[in-house]
N, C-alpha and C. Protein backbone atom coordinates (compact mmCIF):
# COMPACT_ATOMS: atom_id res chain seq x y z
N UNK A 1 145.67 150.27 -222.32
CA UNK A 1 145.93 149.54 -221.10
C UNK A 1 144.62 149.29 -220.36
N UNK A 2 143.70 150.23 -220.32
CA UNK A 2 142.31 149.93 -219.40
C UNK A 2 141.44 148.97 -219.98
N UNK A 3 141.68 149.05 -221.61
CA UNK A 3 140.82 148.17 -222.42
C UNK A 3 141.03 146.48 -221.54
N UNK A 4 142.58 146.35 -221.79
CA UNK A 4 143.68 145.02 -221.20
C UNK A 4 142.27 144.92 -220.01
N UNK A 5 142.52 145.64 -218.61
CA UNK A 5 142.39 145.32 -217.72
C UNK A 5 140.89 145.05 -217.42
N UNK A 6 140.35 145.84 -218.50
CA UNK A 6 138.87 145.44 -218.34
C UNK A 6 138.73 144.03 -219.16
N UNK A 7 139.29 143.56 -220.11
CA UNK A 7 139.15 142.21 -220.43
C UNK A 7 139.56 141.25 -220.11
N UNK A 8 140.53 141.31 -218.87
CA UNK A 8 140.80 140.69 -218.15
C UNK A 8 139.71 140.24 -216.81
N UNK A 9 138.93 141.17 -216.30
CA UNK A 9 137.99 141.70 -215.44
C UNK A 9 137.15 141.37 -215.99
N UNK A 10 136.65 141.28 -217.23
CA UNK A 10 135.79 140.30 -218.11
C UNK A 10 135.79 138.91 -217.96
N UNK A 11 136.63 138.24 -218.43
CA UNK A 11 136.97 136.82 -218.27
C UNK A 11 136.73 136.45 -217.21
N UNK A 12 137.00 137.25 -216.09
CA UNK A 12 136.95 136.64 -214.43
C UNK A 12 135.01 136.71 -214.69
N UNK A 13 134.25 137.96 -214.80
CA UNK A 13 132.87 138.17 -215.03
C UNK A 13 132.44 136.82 -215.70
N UNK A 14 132.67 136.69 -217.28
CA UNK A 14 132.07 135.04 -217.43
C UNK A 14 132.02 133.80 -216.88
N UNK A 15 132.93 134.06 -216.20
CA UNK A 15 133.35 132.70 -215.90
C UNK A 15 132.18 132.41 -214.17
N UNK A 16 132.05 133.79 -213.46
CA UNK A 16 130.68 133.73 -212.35
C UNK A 16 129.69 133.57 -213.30
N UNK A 17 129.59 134.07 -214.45
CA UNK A 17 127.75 134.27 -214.93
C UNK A 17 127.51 132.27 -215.22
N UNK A 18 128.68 131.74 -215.62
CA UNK A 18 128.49 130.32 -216.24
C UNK A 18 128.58 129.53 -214.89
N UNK A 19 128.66 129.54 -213.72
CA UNK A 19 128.21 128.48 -212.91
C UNK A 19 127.17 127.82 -212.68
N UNK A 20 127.15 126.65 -212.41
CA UNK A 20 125.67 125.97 -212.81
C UNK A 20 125.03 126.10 -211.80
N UNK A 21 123.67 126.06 -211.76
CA UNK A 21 122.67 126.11 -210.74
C UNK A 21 122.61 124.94 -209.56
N UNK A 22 122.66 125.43 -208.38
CA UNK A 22 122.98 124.75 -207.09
C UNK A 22 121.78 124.99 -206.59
N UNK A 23 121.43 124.19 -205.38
CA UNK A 23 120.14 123.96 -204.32
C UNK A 23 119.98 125.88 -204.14
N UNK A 24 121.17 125.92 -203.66
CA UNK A 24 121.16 127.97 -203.14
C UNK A 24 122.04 128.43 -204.76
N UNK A 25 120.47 129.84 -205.06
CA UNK A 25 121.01 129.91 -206.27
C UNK A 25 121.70 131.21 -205.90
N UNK A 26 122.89 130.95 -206.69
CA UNK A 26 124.04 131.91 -206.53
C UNK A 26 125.00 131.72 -206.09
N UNK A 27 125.19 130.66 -205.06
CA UNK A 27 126.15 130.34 -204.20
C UNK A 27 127.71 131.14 -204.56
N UNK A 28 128.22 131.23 -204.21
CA UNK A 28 129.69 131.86 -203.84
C UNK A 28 130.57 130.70 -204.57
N UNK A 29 132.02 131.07 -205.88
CA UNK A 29 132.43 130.18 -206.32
C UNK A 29 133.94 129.95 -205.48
N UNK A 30 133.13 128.62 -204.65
CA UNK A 30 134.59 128.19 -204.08
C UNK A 30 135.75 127.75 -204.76
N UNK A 31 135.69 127.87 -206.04
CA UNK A 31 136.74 127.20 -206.93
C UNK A 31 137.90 128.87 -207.11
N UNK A 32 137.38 129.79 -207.16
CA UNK A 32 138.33 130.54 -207.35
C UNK A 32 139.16 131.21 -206.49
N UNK A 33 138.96 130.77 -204.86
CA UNK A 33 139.77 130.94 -204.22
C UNK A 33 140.99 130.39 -204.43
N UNK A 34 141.85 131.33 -203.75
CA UNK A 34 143.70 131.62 -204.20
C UNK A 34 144.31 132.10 -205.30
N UNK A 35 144.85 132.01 -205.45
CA UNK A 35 146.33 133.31 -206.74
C UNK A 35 146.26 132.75 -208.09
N UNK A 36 146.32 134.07 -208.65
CA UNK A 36 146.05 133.12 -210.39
C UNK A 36 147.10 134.11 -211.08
N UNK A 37 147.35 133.84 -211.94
CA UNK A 37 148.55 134.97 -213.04
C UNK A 37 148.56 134.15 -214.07
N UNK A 38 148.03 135.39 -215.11
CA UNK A 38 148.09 135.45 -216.81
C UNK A 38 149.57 136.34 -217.23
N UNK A 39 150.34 135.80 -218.09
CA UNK A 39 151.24 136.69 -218.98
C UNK A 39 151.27 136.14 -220.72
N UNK A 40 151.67 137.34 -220.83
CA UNK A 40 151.41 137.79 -222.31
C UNK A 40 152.50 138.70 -222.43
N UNK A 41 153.65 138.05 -223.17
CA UNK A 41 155.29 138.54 -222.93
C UNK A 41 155.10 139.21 -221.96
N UNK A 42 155.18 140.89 -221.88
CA UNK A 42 156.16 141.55 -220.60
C UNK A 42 154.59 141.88 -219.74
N UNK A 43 153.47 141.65 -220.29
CA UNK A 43 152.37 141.98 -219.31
C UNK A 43 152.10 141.06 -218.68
N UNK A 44 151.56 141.88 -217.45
CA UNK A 44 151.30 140.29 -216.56
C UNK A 44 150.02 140.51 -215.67
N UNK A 45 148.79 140.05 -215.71
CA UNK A 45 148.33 140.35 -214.39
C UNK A 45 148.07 138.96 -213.05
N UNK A 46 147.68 139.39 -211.69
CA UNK A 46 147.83 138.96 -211.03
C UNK A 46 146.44 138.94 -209.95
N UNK A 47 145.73 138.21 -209.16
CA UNK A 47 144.62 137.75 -208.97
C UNK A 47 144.64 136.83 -207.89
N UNK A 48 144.12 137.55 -206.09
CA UNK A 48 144.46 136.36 -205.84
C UNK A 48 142.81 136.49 -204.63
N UNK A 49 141.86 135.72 -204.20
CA UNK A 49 140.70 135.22 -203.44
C UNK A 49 140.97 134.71 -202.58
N UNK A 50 140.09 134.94 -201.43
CA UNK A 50 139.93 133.90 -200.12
C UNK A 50 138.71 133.47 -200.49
N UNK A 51 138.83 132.60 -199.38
CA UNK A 51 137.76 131.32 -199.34
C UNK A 51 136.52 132.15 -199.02
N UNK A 52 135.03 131.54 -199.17
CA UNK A 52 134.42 132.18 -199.08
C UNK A 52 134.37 132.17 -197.51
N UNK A 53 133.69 132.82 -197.20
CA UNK A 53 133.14 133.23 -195.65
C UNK A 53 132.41 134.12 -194.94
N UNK A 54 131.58 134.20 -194.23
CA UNK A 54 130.56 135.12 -193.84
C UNK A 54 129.55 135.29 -195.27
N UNK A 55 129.40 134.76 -196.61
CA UNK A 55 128.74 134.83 -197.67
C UNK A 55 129.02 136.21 -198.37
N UNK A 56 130.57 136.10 -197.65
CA UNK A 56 131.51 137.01 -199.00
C UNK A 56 132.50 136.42 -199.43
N UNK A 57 133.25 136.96 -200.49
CA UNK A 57 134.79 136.47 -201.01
C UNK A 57 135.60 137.92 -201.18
N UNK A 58 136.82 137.77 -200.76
CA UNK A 58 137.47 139.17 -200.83
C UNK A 58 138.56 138.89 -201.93
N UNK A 59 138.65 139.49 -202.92
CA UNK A 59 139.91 139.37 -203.61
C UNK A 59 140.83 140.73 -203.84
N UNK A 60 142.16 140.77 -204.39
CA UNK A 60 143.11 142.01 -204.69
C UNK A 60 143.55 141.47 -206.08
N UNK A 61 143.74 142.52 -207.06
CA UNK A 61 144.57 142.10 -208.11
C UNK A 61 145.41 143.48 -208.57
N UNK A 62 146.43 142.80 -209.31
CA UNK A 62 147.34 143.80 -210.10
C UNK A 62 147.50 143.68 -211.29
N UNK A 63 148.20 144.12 -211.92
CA UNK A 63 148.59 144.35 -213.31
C UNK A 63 149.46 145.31 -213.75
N UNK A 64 150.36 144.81 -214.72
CA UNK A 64 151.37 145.44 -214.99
C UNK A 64 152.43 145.03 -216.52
N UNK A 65 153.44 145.94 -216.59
CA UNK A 65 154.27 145.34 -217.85
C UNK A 65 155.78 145.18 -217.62
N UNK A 66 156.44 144.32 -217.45
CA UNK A 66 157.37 144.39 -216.71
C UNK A 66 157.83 144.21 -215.59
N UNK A 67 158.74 145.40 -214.80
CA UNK A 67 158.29 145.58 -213.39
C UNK A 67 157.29 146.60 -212.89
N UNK A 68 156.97 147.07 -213.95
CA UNK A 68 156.10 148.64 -213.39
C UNK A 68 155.00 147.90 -213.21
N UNK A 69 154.24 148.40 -212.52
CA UNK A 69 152.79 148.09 -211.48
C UNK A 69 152.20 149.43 -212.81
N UNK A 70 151.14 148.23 -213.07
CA UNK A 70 150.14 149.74 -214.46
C UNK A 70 148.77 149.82 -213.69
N UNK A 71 148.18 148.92 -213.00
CA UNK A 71 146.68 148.74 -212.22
C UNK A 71 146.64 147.66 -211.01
N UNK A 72 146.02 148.16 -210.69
CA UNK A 72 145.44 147.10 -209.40
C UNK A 72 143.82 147.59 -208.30
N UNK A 73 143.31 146.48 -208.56
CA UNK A 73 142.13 146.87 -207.72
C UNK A 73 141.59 146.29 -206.54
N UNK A 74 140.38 146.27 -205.94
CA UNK A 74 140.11 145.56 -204.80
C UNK A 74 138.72 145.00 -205.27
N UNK A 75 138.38 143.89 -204.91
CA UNK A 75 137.11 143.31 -205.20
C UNK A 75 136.22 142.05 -204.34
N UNK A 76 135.52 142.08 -204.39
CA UNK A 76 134.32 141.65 -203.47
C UNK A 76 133.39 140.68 -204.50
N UNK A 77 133.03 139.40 -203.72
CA UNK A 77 131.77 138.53 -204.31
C UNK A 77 131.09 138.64 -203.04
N UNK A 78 129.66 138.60 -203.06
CA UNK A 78 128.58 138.76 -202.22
C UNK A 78 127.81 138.80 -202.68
N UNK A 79 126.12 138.85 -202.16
CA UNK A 79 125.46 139.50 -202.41
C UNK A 79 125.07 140.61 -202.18
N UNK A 80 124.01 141.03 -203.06
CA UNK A 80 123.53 142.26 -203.48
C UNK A 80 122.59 142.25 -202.52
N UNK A 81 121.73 143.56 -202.28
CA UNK A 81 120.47 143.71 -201.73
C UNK A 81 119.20 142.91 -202.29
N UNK A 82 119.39 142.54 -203.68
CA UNK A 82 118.40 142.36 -204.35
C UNK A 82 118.33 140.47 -204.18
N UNK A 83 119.71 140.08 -203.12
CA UNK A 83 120.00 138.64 -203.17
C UNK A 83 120.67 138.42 -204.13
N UNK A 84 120.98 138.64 -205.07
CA UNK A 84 121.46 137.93 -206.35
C UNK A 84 122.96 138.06 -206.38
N UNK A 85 123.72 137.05 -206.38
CA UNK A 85 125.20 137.19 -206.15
C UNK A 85 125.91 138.52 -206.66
N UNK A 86 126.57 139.08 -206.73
CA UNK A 86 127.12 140.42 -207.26
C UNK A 86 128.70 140.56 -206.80
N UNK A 87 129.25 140.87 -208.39
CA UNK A 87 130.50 141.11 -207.91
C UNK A 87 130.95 142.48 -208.21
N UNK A 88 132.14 143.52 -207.45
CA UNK A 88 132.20 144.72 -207.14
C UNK A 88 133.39 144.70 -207.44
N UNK A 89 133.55 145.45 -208.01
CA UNK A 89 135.51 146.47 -208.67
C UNK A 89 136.04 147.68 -207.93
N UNK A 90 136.62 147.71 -207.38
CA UNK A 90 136.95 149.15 -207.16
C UNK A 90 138.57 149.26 -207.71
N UNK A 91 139.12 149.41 -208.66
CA UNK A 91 140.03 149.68 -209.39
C UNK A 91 140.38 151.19 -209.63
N UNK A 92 141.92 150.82 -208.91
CA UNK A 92 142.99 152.00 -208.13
C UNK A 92 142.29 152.89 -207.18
N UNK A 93 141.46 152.18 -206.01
CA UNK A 93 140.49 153.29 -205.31
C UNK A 93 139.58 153.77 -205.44
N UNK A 94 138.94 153.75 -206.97
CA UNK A 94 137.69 154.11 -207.62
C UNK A 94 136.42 153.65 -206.66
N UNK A 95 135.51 154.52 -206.48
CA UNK A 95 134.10 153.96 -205.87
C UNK A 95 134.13 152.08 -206.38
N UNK A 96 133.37 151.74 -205.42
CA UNK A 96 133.15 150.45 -206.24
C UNK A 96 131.73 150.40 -207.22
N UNK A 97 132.16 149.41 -207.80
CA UNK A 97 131.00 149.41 -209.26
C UNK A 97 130.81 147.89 -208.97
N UNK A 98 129.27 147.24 -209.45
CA UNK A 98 128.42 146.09 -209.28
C UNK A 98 128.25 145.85 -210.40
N UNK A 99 128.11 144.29 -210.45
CA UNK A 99 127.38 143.51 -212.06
C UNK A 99 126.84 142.47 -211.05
N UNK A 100 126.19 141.87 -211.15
CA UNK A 100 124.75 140.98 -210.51
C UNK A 100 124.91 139.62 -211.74
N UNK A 101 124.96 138.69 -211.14
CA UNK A 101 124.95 137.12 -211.78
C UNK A 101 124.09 136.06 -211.66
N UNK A 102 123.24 135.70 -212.34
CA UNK A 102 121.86 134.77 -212.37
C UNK A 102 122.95 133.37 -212.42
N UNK A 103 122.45 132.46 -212.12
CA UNK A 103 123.39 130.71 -212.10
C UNK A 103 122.18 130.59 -213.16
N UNK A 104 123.00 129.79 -213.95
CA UNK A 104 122.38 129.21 -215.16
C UNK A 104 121.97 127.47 -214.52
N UNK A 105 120.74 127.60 -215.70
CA UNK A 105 119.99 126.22 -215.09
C UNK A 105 119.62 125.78 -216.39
């Protein structure tokens, strides 16, 4: 099941590292604001962003098989100290954890 949720949490990861290079590099992806849901018969997960603002994005997601709730985490786009866009997991309460994203040019 964690494998699932981390490759799910993956896919969302490629898909920031492949944005193309803008005037401000890194910019915040306004495209993935609002609710998204993948299923795969009885699994399902769930994904939903606000708009950016203040030069963050806040998102919540879940996951599950059925009706049972199996994961859900809290997550953050911003930047990092270092400037460089960075997005943060904290899955089921866990400290949060960082991966850092260069815009491709």
């Amino acid at each position: 099941m964690r494998s699932w949720l981390l490759a799910v949490a993956a896919g969302s990861l490629a898909a920031l590292g492949a944005l193309p290079a803008r005037a401000e590099q890194g910019s915040l992806p306004e495209w993935l604001a609002g609710c998204w849901e993948q299923r795969d018969g009885e699994r399902w997960v769930e994904e939903c962003w606000m708009a950016p603002r203040g030069d963050i994005m806040l998102g919540a997601g879940r996951s599950g098989r059925g009706n049972a709730l199996t994961g859900w985490e809290a997550m953050q786009i911003g930047r990092g100290d270092d400037g460089m866009l960075t997005f943060w997991a904290s899955p089921k309460g866990a400290p949060r954890v960082a991966t850092s994203y260069r815009a491709e040019r």
